[in-house]
Protein backbone atom coordinates (compact mmCIF):
# COMPACT_ATOMS: atom_id res chain seq x y z
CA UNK A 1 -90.05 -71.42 30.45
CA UNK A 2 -88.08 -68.72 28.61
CA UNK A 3 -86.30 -66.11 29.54
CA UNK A 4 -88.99 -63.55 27.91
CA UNK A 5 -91.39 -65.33 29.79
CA UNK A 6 -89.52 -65.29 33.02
CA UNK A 7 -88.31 -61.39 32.79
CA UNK A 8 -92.53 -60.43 31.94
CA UNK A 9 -93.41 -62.64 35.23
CA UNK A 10 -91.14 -60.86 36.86
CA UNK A 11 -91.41 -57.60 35.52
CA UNK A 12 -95.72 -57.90 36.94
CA UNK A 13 -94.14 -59.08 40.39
CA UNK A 14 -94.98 -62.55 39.94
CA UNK A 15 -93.66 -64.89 42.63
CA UNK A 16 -90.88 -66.30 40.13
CA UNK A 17 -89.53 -68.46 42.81
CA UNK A 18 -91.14 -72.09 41.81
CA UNK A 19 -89.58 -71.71 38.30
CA UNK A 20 -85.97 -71.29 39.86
CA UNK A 21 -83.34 -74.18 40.44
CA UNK A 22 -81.93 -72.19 43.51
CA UNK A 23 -79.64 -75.65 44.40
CA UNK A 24 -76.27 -74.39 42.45
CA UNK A 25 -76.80 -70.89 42.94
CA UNK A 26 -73.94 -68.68 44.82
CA UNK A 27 -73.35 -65.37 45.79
CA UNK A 28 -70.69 -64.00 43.17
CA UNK A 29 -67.34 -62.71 45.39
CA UNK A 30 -68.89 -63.90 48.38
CA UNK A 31 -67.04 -67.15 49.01
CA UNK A 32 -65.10 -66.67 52.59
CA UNK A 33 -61.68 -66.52 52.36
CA UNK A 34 -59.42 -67.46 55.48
CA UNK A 35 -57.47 -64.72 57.10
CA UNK A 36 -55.18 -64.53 59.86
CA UNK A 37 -54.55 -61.34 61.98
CA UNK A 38 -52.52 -60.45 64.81
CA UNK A 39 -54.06 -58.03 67.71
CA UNK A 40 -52.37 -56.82 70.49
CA UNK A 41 -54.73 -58.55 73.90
CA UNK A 42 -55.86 -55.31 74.80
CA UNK A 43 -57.43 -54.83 71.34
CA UNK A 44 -58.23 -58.72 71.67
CA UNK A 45 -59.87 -57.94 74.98
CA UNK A 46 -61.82 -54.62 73.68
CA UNK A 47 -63.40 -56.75 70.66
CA UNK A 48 -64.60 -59.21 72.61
CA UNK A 49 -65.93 -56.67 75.38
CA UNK A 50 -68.20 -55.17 72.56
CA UNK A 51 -68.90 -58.24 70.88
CA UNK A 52 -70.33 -59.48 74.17
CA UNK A 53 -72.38 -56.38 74.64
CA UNK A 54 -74.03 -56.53 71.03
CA UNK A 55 -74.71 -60.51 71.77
CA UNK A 56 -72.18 -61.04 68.79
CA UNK A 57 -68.96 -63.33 68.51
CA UNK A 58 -65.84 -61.24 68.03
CA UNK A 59 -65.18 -62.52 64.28
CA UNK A 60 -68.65 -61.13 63.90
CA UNK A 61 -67.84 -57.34 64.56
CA UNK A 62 -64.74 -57.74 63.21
CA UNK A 63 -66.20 -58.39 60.03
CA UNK A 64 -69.25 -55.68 60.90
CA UNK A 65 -66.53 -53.06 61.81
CA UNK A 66 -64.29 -53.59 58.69
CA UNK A 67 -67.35 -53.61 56.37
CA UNK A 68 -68.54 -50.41 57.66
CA UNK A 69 -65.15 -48.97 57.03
CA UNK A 70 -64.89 -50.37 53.49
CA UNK A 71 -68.07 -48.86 52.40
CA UNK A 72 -67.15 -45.73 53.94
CA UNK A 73 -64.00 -45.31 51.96
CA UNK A 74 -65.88 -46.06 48.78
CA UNK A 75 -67.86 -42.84 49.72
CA UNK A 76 -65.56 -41.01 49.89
CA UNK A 77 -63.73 -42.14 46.25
């Protein structure tokens, strides 16, 4: 199929999926990247406190929290 094609498919809201090769596809800049930080145990203890509360792990609203923050600050730019 071209890429015409495709774009009028999808343009009528088509279900495009069958036509993709999904197999090699990636999320561009989302790749995790390994980072280590140092919290004092009482933070340490807080995290995990609401972690536990929201049924989360504490990597999980580490990551929730920061995000939030980040997209705040753009906001604000």
């Amino acid at each position: 199929m071209k890429a015409k094609e495709l774009d009028k498919k999808f343009d009528r809201g088509e279900d495009i999926s069958k036509v993709l090769d999904l197999s090699r596809a990636r999320r561009v800049n989302q790749e995790p990247r390994r980072v280590n930080v140092d919290f004092p145990s009482w933070m340490i203890h807080s995290l995990d406190k609401e972690a536990q509360r929201l049924g989360v792990t504490r990597q999980s609203i580490i990551k929730i929290w920061i995000s939030e923050r980040l997209k705040e600050e753009t906001t604000l730019t």
